[in-house]
C-alpha atoms as a PDB file:
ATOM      1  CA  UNK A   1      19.654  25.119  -7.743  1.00  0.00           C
ATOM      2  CA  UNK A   2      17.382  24.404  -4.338  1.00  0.00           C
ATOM      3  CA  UNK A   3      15.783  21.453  -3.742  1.00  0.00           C
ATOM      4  CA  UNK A   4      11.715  21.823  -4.268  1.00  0.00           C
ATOM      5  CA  UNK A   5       9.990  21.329  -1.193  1.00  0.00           C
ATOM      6  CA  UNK A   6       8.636  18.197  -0.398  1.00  0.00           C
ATOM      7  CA  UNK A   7       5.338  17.646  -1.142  1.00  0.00           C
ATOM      8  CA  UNK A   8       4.476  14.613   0.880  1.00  0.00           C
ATOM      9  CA  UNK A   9       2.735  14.878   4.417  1.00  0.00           C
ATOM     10  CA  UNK A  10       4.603  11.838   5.692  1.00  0.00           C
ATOM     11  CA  UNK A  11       7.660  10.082   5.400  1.00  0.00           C
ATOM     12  CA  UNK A  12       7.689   6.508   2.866  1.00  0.00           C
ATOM     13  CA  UNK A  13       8.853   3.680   4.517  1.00  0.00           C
ATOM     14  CA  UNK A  14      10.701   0.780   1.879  1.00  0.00           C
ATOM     15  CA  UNK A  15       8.679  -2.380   2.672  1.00  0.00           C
ATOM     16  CA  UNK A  16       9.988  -6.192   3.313  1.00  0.00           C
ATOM     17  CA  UNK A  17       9.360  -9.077   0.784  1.00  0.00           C
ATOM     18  CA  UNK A  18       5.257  -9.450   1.391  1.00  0.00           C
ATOM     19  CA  UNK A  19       1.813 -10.088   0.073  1.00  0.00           C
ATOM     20  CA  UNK A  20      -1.090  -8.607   0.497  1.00  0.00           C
ATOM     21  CA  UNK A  21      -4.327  -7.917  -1.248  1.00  0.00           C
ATOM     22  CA  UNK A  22      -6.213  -5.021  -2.654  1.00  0.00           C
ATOM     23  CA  UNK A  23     -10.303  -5.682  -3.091  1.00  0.00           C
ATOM     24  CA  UNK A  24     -12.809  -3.066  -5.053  1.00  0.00           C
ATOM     25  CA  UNK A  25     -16.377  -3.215  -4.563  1.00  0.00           C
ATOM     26  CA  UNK A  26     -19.226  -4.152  -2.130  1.00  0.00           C
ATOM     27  CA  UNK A  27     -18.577  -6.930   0.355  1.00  0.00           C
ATOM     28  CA  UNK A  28     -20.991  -9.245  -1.669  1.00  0.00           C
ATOM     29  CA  UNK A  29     -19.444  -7.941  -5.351  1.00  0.00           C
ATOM     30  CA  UNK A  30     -15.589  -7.767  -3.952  1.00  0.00           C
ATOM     31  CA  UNK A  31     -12.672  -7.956  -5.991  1.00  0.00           C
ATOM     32  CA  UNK A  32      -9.793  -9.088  -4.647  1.00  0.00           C
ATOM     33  CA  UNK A  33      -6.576  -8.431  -6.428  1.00  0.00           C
ATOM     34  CA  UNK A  34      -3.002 -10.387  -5.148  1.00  0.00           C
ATOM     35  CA  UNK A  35      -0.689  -7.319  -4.269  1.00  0.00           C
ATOM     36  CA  UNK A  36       2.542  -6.237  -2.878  1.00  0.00           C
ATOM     37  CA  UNK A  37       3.157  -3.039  -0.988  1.00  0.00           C
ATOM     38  CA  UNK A  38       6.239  -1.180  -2.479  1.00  0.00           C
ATOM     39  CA  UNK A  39       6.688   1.207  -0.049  1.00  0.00           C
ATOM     40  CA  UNK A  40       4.007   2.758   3.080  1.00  0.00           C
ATOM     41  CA  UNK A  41       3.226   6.008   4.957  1.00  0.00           C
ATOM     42  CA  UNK A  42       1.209   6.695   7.644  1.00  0.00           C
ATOM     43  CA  UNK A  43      -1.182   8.000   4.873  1.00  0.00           C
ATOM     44  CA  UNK A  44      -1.181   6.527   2.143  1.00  0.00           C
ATOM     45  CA  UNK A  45       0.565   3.401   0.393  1.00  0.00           C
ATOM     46  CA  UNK A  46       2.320   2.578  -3.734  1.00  0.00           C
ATOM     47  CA  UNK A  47       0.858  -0.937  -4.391  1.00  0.00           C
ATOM     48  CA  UNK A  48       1.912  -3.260  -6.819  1.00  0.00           C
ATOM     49  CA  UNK A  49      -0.833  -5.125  -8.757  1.00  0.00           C
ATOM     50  CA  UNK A  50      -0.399  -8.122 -11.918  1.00  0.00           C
ATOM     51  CA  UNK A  51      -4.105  -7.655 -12.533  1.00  0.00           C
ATOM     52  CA  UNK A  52      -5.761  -4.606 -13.741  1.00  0.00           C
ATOM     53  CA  UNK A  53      -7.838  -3.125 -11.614  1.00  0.00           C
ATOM     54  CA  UNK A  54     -11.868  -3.120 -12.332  1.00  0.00           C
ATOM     55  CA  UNK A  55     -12.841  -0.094 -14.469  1.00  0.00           C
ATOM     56  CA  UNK A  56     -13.287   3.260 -12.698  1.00  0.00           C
ATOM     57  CA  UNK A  57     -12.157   1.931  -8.702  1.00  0.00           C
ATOM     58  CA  UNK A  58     -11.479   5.705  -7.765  1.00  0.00           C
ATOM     59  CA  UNK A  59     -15.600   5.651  -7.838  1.00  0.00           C
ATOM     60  CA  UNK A  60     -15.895   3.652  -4.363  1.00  0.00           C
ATOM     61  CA  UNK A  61     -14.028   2.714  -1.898  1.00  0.00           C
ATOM     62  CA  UNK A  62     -11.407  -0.218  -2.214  1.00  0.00           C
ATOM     63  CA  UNK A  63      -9.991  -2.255   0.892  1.00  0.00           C
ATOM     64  CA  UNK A  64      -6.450  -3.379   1.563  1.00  0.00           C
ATOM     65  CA  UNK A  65      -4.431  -6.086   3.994  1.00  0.00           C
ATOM     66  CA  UNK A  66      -1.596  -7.559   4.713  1.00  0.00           C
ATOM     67  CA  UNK A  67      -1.883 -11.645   4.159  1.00  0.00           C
ATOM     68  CA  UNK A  68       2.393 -12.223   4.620  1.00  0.00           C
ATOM     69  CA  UNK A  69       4.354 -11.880   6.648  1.00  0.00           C
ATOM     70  CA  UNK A  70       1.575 -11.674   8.803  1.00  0.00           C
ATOM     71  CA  UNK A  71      -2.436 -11.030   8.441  1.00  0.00           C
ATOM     72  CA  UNK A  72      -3.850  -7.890   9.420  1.00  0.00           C
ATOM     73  CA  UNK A  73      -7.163  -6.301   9.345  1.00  0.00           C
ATOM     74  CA  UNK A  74      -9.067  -5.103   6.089  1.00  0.00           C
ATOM     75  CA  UNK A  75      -8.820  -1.324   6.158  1.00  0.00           C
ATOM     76  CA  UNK A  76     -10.332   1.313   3.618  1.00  0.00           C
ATOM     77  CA  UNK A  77      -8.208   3.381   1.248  1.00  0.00           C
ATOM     78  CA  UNK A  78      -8.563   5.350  -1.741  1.00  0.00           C
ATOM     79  CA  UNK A  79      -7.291   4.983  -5.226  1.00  0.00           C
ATOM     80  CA  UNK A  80      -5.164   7.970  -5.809  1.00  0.00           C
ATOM     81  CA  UNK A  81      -3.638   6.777  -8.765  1.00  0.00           C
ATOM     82  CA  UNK A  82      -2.993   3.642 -11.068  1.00  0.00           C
ATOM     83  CA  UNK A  83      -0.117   3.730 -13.310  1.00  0.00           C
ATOM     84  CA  UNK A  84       0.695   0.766 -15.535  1.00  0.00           C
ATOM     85  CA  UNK A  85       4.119  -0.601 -14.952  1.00  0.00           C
ATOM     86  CA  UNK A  86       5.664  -1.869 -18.570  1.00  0.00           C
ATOM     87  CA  UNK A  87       8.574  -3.858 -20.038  1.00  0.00           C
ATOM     88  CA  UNK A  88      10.469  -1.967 -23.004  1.00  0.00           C
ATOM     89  CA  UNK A  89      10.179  -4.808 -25.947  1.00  0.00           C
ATOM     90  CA  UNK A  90      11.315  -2.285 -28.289  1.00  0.00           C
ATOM     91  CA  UNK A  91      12.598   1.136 -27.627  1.00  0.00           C
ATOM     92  CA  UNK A  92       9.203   2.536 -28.996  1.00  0.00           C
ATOM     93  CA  UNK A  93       7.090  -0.343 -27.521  1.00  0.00           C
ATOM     94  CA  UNK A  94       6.064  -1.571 -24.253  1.00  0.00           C
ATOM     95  CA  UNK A  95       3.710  -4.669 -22.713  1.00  0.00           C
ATOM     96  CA  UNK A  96       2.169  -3.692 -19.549  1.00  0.00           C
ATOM     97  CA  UNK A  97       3.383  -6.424 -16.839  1.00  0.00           C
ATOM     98  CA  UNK A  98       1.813  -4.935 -13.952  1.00  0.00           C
ATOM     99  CA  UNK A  99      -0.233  -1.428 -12.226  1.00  0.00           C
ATOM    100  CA  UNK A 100       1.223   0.587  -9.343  1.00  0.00           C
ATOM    101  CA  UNK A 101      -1.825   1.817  -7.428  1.00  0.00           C
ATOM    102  CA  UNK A 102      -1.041   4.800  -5.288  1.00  0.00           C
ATOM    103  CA  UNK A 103      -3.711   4.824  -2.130  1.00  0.00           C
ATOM    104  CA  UNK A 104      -4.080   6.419   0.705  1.00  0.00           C
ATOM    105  CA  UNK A 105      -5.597   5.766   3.929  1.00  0.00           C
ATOM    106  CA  UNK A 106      -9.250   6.882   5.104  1.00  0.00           C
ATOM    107  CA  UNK A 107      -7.876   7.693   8.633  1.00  0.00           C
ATOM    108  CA  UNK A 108      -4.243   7.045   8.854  1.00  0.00           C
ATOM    109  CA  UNK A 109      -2.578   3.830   8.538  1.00  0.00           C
ATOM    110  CA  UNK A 110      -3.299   0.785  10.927  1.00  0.00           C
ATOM    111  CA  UNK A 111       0.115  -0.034  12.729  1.00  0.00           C
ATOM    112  CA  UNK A 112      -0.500  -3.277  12.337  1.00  0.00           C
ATOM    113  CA  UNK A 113      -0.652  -2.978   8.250  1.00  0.00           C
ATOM    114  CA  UNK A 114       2.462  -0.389   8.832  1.00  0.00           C
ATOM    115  CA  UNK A 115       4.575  -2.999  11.330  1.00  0.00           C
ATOM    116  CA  UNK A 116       3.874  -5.766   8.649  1.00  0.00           C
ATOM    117  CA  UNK A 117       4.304  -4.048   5.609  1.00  0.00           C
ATOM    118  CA  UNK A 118       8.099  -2.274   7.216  1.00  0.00           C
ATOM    119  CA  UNK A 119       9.323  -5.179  10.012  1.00  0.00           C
ATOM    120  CA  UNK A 120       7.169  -8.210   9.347  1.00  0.00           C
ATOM    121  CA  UNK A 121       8.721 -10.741  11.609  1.00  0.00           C
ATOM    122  CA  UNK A 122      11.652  -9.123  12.830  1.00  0.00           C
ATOM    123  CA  UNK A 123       9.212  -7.838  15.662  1.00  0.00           C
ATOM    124  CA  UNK A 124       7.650 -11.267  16.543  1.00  0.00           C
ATOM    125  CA  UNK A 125       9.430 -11.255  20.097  1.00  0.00           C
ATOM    126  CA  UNK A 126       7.735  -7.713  20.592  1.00  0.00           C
ATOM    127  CA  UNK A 127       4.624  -7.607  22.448  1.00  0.00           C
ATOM    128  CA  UNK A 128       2.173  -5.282  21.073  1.00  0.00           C
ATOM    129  CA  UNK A 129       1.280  -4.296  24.228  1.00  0.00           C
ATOM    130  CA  UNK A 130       4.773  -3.022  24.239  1.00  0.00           C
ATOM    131  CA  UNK A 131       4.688  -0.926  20.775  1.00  0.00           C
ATOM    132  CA  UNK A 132       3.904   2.018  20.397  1.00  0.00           C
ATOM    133  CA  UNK A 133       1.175   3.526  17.832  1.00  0.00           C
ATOM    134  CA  UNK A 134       1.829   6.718  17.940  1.00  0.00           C
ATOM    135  CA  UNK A 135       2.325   9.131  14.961  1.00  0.00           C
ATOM    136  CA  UNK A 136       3.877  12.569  15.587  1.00  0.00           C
ATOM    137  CA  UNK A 137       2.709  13.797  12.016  1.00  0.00           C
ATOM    138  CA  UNK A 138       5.981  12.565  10.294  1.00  0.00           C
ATOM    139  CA  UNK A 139       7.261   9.236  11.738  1.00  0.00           C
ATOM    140  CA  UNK A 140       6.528   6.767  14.008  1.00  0.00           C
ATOM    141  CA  UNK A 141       7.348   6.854  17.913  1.00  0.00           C
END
């Protein structure tokens, strides 16, 4: 049997040990939830959450950075979908320990949130001026 096409734009990258946080709401009104990026795409990200997420986030816009292994800049994604994450007590029965929020990007993905999330501080001796940012539609140059 063939493999079904794949659906995705752009290729996942696995991410490094990091934190970061994902915030709902206005500036003034902000949530700010403690995540961790599971894995990253030029468009779009699968974030790991403890917290639930405020009721009805795929309403506005929420905002995401990096805050380990480096800080980046706030940028503003999407909800695209939140799936609670549970541990099997009983075969029939479940706790939810955690969401994954699935998000993508309005634009694409700031390098500096993609370098983070994928190298962290492997690339420290790099110079940014150095890197490049380009995106050829599937991977990084």
């Amino acid at each position: 049997m063939p493999n079904p096409p794949n659906r995705r734009k752009s290729v996942r990258y696995a991410s490094i040990e990091n934190r970061a946080w994902l915030s709902w709401g206005a500036e003034d009104d902000s949530i700010p939830v403690p995540a961790r990026v599971w894995d990253i795409s030029h468009s779009g990200a699968s974030v790991l959450v403890e917290q639930p997420p405020p009721s009805r986030p795929d309403q506005d816009s929420a905002w995401f950075r990096m805050e380990q292994p480096a800080p980046s800049d706030w940028a503003e994604v999407k909800v695209v979908a939140i799936l609670p994450l549970t541990k099997k007590l009983l075969w029939w029965r479940g706790r939810v320990v955690g969401h994954l929020i699935r998000v993508k990007f309005v634009g694409s993905c700031p390098y500096d949130i993609f370098r983070t999330a994928t190298y962290g501080d492997q690339l420290n001796g790099t110079s940014k001026d150095n890197m490049s940012s380009e995106y050829d539609g599937i991977l990084w140059r």
